[in-house]
C-alpha atoms as a PDB file:
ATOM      1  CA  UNK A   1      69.231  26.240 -21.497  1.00  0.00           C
ATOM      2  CA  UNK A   2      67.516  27.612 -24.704  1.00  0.00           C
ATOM      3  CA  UNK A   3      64.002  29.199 -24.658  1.00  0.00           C
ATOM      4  CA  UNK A   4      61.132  27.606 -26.404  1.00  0.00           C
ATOM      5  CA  UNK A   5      60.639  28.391 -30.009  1.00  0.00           C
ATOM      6  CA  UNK A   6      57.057  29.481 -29.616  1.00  0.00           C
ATOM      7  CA  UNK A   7      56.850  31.906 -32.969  1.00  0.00           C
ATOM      8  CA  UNK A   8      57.800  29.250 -35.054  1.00  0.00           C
ATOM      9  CA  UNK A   9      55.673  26.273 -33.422  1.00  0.00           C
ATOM     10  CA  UNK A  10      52.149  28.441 -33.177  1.00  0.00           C
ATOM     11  CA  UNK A  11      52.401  28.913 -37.470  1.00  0.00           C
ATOM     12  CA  UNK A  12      53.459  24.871 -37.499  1.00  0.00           C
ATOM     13  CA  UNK A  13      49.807  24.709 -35.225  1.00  0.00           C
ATOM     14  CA  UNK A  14      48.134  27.380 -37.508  1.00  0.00           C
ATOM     15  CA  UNK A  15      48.697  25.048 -40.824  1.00  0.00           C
ATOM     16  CA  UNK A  16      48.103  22.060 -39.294  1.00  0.00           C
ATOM     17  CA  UNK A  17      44.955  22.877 -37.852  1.00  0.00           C
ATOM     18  CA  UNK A  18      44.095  24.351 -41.267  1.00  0.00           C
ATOM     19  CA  UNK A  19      44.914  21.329 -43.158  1.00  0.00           C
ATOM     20  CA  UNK A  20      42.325  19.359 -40.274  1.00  0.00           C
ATOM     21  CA  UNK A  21      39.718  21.737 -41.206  1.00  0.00           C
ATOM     22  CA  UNK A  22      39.958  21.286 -44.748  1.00  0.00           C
ATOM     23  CA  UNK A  23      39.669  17.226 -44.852  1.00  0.00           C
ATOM     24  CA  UNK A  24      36.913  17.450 -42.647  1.00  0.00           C
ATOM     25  CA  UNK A  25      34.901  20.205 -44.869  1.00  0.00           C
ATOM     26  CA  UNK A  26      36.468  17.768 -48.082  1.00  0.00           C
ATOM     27  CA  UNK A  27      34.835  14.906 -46.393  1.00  0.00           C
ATOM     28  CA  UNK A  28      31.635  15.799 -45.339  1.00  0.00           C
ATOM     29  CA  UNK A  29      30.940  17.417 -49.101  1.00  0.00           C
ATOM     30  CA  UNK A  30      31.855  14.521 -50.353  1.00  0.00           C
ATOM     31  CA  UNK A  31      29.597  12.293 -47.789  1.00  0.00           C
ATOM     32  CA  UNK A  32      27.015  14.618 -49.090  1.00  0.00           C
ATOM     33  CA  UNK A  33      27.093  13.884 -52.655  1.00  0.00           C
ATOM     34  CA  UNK A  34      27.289  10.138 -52.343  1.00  0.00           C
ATOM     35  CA  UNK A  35      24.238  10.911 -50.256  1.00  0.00           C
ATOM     36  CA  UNK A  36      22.549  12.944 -52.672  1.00  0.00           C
ATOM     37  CA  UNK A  37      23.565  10.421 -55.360  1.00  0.00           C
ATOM     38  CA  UNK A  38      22.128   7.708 -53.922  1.00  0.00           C
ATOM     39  CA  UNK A  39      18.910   8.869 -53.839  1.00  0.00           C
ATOM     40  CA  UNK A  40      18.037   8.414 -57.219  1.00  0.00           C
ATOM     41  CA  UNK A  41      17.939   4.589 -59.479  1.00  0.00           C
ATOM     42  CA  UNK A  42      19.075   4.862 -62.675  1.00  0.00           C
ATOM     43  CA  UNK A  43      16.186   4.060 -65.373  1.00  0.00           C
ATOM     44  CA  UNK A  44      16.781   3.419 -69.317  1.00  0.00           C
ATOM     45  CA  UNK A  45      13.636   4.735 -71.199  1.00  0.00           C
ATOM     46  CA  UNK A  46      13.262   4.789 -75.205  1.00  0.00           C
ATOM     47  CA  UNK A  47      14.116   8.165 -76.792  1.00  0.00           C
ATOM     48  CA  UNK A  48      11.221   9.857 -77.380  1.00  0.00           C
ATOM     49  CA  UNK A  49      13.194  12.717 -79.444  1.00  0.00           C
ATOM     50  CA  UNK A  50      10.967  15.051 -77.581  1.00  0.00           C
ATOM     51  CA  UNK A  51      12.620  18.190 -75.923  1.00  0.00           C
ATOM     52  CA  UNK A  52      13.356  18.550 -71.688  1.00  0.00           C
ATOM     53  CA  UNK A  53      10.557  19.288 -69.745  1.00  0.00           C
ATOM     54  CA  UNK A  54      11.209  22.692 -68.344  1.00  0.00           C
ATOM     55  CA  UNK A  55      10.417  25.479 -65.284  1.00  0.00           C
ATOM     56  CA  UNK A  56       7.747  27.273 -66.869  1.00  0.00           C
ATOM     57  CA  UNK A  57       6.871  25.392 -70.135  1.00  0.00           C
ATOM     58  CA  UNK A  58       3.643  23.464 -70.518  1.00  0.00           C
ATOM     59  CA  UNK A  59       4.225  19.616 -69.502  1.00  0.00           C
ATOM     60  CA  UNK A  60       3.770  17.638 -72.062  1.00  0.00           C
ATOM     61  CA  UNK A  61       0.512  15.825 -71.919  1.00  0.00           C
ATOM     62  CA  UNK A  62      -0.691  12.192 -72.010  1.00  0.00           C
ATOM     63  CA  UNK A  63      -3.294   9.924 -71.457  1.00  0.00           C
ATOM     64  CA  UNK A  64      -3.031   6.325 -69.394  1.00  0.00           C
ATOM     65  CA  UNK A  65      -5.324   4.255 -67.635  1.00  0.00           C
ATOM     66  CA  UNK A  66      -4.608   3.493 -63.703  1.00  0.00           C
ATOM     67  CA  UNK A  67      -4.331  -0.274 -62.086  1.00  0.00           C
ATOM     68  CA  UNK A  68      -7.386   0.198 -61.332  1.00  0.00           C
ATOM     69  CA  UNK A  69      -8.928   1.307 -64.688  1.00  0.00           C
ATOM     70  CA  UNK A  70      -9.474   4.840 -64.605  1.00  0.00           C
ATOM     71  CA  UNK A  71      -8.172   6.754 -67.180  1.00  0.00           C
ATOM     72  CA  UNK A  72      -6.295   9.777 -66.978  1.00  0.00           C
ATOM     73  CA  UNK A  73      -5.824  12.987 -69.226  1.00  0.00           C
ATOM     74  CA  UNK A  74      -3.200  15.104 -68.260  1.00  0.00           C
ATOM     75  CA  UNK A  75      -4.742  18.189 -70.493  1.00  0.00           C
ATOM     76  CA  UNK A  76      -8.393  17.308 -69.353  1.00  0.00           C
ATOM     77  CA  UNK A  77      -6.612  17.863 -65.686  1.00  0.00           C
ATOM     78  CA  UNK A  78      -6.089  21.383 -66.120  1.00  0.00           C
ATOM     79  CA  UNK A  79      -7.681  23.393 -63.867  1.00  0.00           C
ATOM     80  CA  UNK A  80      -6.137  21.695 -61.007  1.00  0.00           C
ATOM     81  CA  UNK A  81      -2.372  21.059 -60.040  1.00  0.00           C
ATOM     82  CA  UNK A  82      -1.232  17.793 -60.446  1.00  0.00           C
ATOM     83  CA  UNK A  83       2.155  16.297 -58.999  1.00  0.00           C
ATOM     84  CA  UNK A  84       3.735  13.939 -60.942  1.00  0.00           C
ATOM     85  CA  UNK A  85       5.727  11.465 -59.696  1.00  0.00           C
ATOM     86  CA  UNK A  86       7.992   8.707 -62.089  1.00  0.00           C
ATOM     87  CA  UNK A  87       9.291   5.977 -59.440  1.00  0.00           C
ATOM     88  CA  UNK A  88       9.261   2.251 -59.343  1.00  0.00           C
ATOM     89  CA  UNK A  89       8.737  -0.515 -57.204  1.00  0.00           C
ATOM     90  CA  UNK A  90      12.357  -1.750 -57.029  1.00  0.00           C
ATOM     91  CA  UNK A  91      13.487   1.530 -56.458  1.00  0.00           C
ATOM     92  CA  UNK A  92      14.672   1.437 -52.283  1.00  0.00           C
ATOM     93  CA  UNK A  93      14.203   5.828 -52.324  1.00  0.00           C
ATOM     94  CA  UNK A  94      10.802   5.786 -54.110  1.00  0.00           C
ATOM     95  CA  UNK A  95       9.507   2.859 -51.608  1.00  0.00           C
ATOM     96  CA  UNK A  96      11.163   5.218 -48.978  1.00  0.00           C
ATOM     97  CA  UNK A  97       9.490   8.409 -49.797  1.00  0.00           C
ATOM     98  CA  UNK A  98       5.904   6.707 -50.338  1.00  0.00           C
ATOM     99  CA  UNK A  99       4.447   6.899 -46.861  1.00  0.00           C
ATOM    100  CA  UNK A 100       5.160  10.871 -47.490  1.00  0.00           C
ATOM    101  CA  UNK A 101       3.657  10.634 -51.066  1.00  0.00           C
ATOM    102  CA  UNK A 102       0.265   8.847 -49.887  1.00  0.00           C
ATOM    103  CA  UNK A 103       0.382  11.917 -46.728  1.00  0.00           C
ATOM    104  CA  UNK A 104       0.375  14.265 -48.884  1.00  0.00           C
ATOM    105  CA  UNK A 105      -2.633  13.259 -51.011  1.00  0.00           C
ATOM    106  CA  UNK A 106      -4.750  12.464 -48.043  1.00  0.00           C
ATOM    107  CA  UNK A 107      -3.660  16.167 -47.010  1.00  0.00           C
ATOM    108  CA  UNK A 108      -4.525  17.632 -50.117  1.00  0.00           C
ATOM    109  CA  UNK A 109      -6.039  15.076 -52.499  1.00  0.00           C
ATOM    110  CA  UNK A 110      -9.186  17.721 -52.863  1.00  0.00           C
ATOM    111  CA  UNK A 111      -7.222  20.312 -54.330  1.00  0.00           C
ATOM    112  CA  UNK A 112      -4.245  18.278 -55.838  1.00  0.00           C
ATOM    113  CA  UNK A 113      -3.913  15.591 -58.588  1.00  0.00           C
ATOM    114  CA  UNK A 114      -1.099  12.746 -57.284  1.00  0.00           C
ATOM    115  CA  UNK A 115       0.062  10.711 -60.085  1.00  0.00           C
ATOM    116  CA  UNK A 116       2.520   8.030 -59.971  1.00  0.00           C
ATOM    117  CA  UNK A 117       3.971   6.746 -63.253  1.00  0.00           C
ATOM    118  CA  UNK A 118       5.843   3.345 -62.418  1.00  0.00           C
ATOM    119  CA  UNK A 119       8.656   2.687 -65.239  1.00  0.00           C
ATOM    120  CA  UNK A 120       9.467  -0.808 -66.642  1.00  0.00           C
ATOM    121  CA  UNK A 121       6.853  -2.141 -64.100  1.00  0.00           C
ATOM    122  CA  UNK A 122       3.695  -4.897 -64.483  1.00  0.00           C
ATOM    123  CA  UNK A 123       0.456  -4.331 -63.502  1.00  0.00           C
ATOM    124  CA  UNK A 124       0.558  -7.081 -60.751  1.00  0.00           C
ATOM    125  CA  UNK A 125       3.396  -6.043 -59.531  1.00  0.00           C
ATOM    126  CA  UNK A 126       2.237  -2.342 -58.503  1.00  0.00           C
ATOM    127  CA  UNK A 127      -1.102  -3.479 -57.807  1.00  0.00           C
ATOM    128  CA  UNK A 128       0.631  -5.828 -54.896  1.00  0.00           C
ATOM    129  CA  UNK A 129       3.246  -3.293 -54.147  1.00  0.00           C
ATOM    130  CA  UNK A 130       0.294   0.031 -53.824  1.00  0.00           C
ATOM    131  CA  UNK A 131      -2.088  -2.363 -51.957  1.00  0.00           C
ATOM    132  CA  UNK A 132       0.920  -3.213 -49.134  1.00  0.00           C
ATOM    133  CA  UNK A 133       1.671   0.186 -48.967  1.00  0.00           C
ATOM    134  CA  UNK A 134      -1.930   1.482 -48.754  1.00  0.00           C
ATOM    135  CA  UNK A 135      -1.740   3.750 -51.647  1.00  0.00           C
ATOM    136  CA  UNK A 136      -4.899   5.531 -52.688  1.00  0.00           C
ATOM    137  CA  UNK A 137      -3.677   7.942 -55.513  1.00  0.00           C
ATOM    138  CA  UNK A 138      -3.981   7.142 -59.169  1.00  0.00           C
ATOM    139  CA  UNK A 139      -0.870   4.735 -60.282  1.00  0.00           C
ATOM    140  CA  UNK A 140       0.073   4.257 -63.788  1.00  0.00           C
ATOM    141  CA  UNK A 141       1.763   1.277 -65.442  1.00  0.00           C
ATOM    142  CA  UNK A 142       4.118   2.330 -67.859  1.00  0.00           C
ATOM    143  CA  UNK A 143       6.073  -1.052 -68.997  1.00  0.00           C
ATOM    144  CA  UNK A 144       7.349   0.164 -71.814  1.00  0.00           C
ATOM    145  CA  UNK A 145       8.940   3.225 -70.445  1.00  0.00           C
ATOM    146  CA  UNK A 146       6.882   5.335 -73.232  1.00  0.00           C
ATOM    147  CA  UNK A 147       5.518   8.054 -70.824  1.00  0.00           C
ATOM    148  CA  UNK A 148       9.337   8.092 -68.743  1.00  0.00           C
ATOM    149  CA  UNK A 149      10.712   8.730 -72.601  1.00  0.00           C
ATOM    150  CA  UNK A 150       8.239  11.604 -72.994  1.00  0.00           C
ATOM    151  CA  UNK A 151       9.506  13.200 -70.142  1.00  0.00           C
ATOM    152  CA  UNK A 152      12.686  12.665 -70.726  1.00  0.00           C
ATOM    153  CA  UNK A 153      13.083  10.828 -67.311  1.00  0.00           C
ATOM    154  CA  UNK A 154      16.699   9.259 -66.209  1.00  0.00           C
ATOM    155  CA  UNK A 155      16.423   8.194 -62.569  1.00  0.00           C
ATOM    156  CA  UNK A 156      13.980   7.575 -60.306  1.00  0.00           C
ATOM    157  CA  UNK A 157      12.249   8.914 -58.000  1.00  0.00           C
ATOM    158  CA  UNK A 158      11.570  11.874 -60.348  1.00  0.00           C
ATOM    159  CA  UNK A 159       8.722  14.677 -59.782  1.00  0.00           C
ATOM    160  CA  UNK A 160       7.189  17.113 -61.630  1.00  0.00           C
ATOM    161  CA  UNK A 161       4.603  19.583 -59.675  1.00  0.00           C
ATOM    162  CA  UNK A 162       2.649  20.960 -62.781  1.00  0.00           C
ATOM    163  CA  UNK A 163       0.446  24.331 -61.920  1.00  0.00           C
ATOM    164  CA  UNK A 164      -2.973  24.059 -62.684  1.00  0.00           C
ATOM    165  CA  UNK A 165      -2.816  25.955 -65.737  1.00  0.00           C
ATOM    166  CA  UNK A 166      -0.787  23.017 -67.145  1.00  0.00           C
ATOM    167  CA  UNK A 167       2.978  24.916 -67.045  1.00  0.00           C
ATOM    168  CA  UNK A 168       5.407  22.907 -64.948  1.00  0.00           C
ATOM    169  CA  UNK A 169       6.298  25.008 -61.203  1.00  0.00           C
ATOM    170  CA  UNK A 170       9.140  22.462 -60.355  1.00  0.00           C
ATOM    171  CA  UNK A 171      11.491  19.621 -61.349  1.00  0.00           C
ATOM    172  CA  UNK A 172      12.612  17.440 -58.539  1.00  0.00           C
ATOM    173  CA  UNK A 173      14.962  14.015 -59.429  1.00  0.00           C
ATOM    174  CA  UNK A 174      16.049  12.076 -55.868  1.00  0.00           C
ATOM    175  CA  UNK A 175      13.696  11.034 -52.805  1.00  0.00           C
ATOM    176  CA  UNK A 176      12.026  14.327 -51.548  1.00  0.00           C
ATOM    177  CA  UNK A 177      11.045  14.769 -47.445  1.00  0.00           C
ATOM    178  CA  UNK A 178       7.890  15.569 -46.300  1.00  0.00           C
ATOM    179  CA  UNK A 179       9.020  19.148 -45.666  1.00  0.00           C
ATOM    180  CA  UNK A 180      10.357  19.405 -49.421  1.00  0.00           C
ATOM    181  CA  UNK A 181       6.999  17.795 -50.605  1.00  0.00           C
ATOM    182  CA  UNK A 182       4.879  20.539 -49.313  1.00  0.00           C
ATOM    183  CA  UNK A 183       7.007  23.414 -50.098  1.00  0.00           C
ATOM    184  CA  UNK A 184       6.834  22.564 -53.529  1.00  0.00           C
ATOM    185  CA  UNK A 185       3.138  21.926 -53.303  1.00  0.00           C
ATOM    186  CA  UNK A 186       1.897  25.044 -51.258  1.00  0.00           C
ATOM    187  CA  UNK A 187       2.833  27.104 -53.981  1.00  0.00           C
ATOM    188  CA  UNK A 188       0.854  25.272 -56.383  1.00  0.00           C
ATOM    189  CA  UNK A 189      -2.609  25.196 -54.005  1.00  0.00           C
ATOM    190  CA  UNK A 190      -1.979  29.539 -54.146  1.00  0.00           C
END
């Protein structure tokens, strides 16, 4: 009777239990980007020719009117932060993300601007979609995509958290948690 081969067999255990490991790393980086990829709806905006909003640089400024009739200046805002937010009402991760967004304004709506720009959107349709979502910070209409083009804005949900002294602190594209939301606010209410 021969003895067991054990040398051999424990290297054959070695690479197979190596090869395990790495399709189950392989797969769960690739679960994570088809995650992470989902969480943002591709828009199509004009092209503004206008450079990328960046870290650091001044946002570029506009004015609009809100559903309901206000109308906003983002340079007569400075002074104050202002979050930015470019969704849409079809958009499953920006309806997902807006019982956060309206949270975070009634936390800090005193000392924070929220500002949601809905792309390729009518009036009537973000008027019914804020009032059955209880929204209560300043919405914007843009139909014709003009203020998504000016910031140079691909998918939605997209947010830019602008520092009161009008320089943009962060760039976030994809659905944000509650948790992300304020640690990208925080910093902005020093």
């Amino acid at each position: 009777m021969a003895a067991p081969r054990t040398r051999g067999s424990a290297w054959v255990n070695v690479v197979v239990l190596v090869a395990i490991v790495g399709v189950v790393l392989g797969g769960l980086w690739a679960m994570q980007a088809f995650r992470q990829g989902s969480q943002v709806s591709a828009v199509e905006v004009p092209d503004s020719g206008a450079p990328v909003p960046k870290v650091g640089e001044y946002a570029p400024v506009f004015a609009a009117r809100t559903i309901a009739g206000d109308e906003l200046d983002l340079e007569a805002l400075r002074g104050k932060p202002v979050w930015l937010l470019f969704n849409a009402t079809w958009c499953a991760n920006c309806r997902a993300e807006m019982p956060d967004v309206q949270a975070m304004h009634e936390r800090y709506g005193a000392d924070l601007v929220v500002l949601s720009v809905f792309i390729s959107d009518t009036a009537s349709a973000v008027a019914a979609y804020g009032s059955q979502l209880g929204l209560t910070f300043h919405q914007v209409v843009d139909t014709s995509g003009q203020l998504g083009a000016l910031y140079r804005v691909t998918g939605v949900p997209s947010h830019y958290f602008i520092a009161a002294d009008g320089t943009i602190a962060a760039i976030e594209v994809g659905a944000l948690s509650e948790a992300a939301m304020t640690e990208r606010i925080q910093p902005l209410l020093g």
